[in-house]
N, C-alpha and C. Protein backbone atom coordinates (compact mmCIF):
# COMPACT_ATOMS: atom_id res chain seq x y z
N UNK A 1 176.47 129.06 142.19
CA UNK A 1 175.26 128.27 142.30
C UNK A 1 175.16 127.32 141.12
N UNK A 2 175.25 126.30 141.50
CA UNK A 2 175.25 124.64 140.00
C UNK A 2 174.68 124.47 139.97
N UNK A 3 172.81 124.73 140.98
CA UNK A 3 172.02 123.87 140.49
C UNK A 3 170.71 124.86 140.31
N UNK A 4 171.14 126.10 140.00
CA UNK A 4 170.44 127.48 139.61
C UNK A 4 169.22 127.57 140.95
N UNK A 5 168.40 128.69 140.60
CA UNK A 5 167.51 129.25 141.72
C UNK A 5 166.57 128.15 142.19
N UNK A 6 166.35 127.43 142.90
CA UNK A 6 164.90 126.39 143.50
C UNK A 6 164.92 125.48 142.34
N UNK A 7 163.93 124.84 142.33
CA UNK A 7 163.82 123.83 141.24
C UNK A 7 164.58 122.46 141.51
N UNK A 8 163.99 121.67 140.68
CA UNK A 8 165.00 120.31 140.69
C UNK A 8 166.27 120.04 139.90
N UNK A 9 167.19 119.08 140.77
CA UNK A 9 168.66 119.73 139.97
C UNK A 9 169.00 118.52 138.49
N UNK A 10 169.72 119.36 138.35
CA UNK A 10 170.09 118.60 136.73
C UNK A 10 170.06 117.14 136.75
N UNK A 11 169.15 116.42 135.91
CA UNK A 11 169.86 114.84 135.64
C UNK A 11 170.29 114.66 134.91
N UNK A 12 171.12 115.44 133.94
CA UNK A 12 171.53 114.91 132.58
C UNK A 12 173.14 114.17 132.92
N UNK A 13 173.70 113.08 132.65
CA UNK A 13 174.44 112.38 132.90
C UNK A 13 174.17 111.16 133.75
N UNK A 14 172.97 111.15 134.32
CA UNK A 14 172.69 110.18 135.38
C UNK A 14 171.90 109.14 134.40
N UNK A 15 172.30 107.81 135.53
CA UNK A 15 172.14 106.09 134.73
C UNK A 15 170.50 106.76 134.54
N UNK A 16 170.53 106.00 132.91
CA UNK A 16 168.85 105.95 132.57
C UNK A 16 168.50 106.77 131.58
N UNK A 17 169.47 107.95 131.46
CA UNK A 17 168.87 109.48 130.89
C UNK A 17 169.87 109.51 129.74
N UNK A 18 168.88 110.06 128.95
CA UNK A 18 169.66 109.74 127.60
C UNK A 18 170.44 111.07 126.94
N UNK A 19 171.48 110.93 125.92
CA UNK A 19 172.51 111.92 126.55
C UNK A 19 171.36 113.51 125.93
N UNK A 20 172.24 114.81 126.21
CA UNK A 20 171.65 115.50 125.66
C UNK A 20 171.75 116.03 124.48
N UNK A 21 170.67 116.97 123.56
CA UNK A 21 170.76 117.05 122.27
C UNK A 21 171.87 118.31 121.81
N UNK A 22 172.31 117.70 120.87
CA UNK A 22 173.76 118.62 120.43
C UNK A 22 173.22 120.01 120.50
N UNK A 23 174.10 120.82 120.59
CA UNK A 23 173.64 122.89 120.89
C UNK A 23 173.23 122.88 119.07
N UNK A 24 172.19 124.03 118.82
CA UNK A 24 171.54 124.24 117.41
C UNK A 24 172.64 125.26 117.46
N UNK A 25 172.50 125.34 115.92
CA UNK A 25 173.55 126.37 115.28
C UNK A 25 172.69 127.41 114.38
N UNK A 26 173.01 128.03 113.93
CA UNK A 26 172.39 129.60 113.27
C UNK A 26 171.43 130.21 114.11
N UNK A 27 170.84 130.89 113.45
CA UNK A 27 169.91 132.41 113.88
C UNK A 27 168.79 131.64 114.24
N UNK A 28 168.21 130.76 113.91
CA UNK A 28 166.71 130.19 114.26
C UNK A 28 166.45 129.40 115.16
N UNK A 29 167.48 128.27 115.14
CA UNK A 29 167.55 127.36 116.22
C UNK A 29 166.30 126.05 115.91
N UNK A 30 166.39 125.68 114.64
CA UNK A 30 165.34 124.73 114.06
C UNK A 30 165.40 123.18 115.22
N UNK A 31 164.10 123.23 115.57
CA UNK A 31 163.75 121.48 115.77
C UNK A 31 163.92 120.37 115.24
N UNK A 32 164.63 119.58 115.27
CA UNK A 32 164.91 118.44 114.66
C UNK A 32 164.18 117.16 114.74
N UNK A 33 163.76 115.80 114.23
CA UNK A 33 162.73 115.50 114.77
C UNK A 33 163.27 114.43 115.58
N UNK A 34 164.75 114.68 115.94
CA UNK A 34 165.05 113.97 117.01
C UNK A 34 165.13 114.98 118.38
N UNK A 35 165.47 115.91 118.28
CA UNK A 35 165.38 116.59 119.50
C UNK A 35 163.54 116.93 119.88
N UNK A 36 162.60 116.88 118.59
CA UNK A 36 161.55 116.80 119.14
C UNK A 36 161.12 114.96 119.84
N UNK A 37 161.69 113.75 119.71
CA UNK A 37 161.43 111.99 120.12
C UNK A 37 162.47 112.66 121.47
N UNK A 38 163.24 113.18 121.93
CA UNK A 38 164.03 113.57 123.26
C UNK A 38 163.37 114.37 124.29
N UNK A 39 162.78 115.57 123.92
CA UNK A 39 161.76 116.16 123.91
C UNK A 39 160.20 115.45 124.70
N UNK A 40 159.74 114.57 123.63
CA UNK A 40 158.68 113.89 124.52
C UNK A 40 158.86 112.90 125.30
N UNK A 41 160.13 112.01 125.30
CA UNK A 41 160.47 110.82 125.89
C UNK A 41 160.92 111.57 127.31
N UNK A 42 161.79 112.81 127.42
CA UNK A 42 162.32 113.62 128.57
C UNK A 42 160.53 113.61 129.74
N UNK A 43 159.90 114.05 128.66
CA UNK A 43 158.14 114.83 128.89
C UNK A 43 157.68 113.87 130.03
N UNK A 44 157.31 112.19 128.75
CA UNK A 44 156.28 111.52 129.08
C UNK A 44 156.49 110.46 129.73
N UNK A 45 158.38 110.10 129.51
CA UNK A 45 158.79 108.62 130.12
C UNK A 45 159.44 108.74 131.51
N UNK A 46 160.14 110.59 131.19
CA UNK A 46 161.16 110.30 132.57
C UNK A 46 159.98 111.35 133.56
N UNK A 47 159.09 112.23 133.19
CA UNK A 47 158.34 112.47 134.02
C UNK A 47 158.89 114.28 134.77
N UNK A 48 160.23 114.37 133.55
CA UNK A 48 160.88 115.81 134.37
C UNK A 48 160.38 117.01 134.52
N UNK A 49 160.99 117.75 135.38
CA UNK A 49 160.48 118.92 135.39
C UNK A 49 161.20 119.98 133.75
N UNK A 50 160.09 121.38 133.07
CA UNK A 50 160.66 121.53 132.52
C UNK A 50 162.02 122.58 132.51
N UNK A 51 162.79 122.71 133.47
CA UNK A 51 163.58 123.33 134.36
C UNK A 51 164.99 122.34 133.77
N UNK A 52 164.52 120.66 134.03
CA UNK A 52 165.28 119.49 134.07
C UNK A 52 165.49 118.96 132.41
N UNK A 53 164.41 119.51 131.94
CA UNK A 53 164.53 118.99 130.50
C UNK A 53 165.51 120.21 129.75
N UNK A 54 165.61 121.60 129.66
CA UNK A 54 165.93 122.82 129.50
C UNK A 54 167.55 122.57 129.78
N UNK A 55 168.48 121.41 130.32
CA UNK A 55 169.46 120.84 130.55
C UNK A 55 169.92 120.11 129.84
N UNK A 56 168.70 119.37 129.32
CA UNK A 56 169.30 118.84 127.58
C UNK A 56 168.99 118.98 126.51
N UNK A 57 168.70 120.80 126.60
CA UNK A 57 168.79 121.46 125.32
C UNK A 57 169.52 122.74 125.53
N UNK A 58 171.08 122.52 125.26
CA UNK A 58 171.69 123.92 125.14
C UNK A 58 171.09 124.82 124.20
N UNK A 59 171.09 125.66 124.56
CA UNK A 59 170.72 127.31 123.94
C UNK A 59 169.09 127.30 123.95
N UNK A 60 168.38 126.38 124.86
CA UNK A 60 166.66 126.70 124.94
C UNK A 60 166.72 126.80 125.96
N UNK A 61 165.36 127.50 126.12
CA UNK A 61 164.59 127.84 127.54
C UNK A 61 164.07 126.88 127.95
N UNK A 62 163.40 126.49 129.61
CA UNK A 62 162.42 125.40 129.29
C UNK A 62 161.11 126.34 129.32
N UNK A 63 160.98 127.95 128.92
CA UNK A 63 159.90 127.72 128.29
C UNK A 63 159.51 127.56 126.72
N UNK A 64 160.97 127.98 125.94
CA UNK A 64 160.86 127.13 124.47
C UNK A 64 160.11 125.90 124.85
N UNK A 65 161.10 124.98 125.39
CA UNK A 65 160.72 123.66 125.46
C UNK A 65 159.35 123.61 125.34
N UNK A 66 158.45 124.24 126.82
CA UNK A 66 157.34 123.36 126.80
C UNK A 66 156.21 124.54 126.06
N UNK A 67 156.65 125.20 125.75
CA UNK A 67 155.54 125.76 124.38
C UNK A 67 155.65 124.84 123.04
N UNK A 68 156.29 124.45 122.84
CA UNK A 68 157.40 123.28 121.74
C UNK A 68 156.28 121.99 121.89
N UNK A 69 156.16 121.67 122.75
CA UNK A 69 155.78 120.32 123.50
C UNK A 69 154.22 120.58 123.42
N UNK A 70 153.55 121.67 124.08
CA UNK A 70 152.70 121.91 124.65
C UNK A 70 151.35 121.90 122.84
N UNK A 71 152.35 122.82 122.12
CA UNK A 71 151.40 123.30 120.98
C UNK A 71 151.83 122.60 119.59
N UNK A 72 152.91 122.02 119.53
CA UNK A 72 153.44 120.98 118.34
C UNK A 72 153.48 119.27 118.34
N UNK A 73 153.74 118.76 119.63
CA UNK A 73 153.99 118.22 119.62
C UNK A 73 152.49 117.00 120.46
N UNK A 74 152.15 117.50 121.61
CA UNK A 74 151.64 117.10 122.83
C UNK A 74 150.04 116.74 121.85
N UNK A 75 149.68 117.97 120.98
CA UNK A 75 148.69 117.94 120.04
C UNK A 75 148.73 116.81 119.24
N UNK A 76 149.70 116.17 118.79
CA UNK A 76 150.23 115.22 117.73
C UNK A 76 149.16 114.02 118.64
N UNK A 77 149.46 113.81 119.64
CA UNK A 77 149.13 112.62 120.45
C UNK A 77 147.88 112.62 120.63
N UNK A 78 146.94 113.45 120.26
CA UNK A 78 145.36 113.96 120.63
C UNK A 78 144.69 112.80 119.91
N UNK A 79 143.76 112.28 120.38
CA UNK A 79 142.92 111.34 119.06
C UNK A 79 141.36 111.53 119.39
N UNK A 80 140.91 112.31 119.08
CA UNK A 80 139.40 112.07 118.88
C UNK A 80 138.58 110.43 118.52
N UNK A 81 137.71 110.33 119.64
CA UNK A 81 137.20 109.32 119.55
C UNK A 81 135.72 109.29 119.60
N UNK A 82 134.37 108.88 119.22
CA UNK A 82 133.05 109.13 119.45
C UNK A 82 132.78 109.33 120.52
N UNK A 83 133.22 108.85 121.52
CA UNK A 83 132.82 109.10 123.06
C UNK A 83 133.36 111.03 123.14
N UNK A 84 134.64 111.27 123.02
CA UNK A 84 135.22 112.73 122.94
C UNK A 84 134.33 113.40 122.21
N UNK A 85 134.06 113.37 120.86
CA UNK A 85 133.10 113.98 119.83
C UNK A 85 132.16 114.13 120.97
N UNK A 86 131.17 113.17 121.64
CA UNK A 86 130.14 113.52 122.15
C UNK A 86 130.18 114.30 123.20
N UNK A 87 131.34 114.08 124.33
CA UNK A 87 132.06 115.21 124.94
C UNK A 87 131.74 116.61 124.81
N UNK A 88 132.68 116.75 123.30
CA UNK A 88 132.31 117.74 123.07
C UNK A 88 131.23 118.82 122.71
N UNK A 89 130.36 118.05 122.21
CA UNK A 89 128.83 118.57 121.51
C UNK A 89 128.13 118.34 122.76
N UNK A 90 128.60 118.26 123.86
CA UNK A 90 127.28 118.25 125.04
C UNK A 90 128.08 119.34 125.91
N UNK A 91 129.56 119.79 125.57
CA UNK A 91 130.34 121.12 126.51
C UNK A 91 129.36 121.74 125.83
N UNK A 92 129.68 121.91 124.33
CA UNK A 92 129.28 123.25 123.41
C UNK A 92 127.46 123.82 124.09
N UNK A 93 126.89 122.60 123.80
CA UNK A 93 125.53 122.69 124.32
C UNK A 93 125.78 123.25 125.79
N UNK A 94 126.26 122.63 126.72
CA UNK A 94 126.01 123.29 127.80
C UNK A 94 126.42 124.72 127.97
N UNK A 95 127.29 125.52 127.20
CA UNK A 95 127.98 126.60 127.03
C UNK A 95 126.88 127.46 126.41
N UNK A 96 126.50 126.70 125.35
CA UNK A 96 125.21 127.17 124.56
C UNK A 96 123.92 127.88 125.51
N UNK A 97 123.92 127.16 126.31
CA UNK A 97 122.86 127.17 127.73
C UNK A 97 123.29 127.93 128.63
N UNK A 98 123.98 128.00 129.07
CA UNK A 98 124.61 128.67 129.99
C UNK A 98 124.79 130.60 129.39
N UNK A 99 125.52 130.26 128.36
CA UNK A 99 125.59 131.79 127.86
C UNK A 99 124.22 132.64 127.71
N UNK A 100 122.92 131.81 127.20
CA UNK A 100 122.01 132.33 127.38
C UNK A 100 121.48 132.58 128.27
N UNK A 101 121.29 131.96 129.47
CA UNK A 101 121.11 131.99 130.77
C UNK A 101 122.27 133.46 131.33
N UNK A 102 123.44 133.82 131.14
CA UNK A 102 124.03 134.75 131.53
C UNK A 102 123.48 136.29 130.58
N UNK A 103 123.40 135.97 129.39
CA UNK A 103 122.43 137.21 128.95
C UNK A 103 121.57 137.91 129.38
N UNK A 104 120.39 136.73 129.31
CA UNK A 104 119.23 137.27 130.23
C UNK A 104 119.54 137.68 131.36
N UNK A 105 119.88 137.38 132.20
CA UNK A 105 120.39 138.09 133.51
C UNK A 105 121.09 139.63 133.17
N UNK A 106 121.65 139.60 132.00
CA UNK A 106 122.28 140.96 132.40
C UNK A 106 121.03 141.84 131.56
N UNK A 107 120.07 141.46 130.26
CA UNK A 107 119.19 142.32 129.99
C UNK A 107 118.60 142.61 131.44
N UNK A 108 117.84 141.78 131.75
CA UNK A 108 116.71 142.32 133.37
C UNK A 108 115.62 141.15 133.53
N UNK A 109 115.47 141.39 134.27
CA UNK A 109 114.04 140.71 134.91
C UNK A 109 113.13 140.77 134.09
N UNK A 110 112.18 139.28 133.79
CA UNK A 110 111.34 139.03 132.66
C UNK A 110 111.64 138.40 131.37
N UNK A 111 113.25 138.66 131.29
CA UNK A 111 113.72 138.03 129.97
C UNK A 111 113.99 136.28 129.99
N UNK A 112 113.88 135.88 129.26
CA UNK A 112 114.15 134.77 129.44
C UNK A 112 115.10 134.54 128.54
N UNK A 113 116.15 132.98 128.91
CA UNK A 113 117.25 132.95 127.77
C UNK A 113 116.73 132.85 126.29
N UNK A 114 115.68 132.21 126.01
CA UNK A 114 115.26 131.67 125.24
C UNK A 114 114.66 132.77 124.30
N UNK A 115 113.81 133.79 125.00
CA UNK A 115 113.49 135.27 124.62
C UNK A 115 114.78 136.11 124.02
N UNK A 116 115.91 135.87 125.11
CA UNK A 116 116.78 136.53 124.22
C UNK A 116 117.71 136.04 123.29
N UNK A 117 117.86 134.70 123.43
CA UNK A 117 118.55 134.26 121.88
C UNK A 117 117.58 133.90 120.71
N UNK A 118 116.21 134.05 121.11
CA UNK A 118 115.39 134.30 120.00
C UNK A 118 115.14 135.99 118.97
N UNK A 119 115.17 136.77 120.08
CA UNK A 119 115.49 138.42 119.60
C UNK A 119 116.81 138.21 119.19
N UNK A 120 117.99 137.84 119.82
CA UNK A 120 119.56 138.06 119.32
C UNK A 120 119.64 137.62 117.72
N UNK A 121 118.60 136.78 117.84
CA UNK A 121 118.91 136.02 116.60
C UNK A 121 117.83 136.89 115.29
N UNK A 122 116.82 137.56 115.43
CA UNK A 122 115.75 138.25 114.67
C UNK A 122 116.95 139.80 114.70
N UNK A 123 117.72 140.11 116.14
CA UNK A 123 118.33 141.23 115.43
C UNK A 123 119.59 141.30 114.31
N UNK A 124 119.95 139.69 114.46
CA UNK A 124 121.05 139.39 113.26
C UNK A 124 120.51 138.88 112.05
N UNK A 125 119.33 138.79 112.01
CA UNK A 125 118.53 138.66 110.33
C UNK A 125 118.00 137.16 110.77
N UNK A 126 118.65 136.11 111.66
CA UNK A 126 118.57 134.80 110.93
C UNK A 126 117.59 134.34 111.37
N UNK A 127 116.03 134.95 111.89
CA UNK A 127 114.94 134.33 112.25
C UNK A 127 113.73 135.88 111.96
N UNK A 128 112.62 135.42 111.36
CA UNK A 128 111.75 136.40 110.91
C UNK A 128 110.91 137.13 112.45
N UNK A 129 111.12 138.56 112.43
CA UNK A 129 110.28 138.98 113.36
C UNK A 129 109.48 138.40 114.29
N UNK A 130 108.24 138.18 113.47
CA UNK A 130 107.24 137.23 113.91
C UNK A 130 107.82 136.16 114.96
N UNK A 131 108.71 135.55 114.81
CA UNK A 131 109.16 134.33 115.73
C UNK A 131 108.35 134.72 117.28
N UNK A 132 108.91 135.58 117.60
CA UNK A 132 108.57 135.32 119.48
C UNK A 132 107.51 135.75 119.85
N UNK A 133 106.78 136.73 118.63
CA UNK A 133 104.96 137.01 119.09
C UNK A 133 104.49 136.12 118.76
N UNK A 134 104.96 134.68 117.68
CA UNK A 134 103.92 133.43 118.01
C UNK A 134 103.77 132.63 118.64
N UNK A 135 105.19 132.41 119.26
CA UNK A 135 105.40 131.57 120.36
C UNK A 135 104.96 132.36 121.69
N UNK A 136 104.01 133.67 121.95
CA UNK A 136 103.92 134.23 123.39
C UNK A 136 104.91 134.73 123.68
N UNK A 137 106.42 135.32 123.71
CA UNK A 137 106.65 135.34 124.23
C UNK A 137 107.21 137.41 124.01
């Protein structure tokens, strides 16, 4: 079998594809930061599967590869922008909301979220007793 179990078959040698990266030598098998520019160009330009990329890296997996890609590299390319920032601080908030809303439900009937991240918060010190008998609640 040449073109191993399912999957898409090898392109390495075909017009376009650039050759593959020499086999690593010793015990570790260090990244180079050309086999990591082969690596993302394989990723982001030719569009392969990582089955197809794992072909032009003797002695890796393609799940080396795309843990490689996924958590070193793919991150590199991230750019936070004010619009993202705000993104984010309106997930957190809604998570914020939501988790309290799932609390109360599991204390019982009568609680409210707000009741209980006001107690959650008087039983971790960071709001004085008093808080929720002045507000009613």
């Amino acid at each position: 079998m040449s073109s191993g179990v399912g999957g898409a078959p090898s392109v390495v040698g075909q017009v376009g594809m650039p050759a593959p990266a020499p086999r690593p030598r010793g015990p570790k098998l260090k990244f180079t930061p050309e086999d990591d520019a082969l690596l993302i160009d394989l990723k982001e330009n030719k569009s392969l599967t990582w089955k197809q990329i794992a072909d032009f890296f003797p002695g890796r997996s393609s799940g080396t590869l795309q843990v490689r890609y996924c958590t070193k590299l793919k991150a590199k390319t991230t750019q936070w922008t004010d619009e993202t920032d705000q993104k984010l601080r309106t997930a957190l908030q809604d998570y914020e909301n939501e988790k309290w809303r799932y609390v109360s439900n599991k204390v019982g009937p009568g609680f409210t979220p707000q009741a209980c991240r006001e107690r959650a918060a008087q039983l971790s010190g960071e709001l004085p007793e008093e808080v929720g008998a002045e507000e009613g609640l």
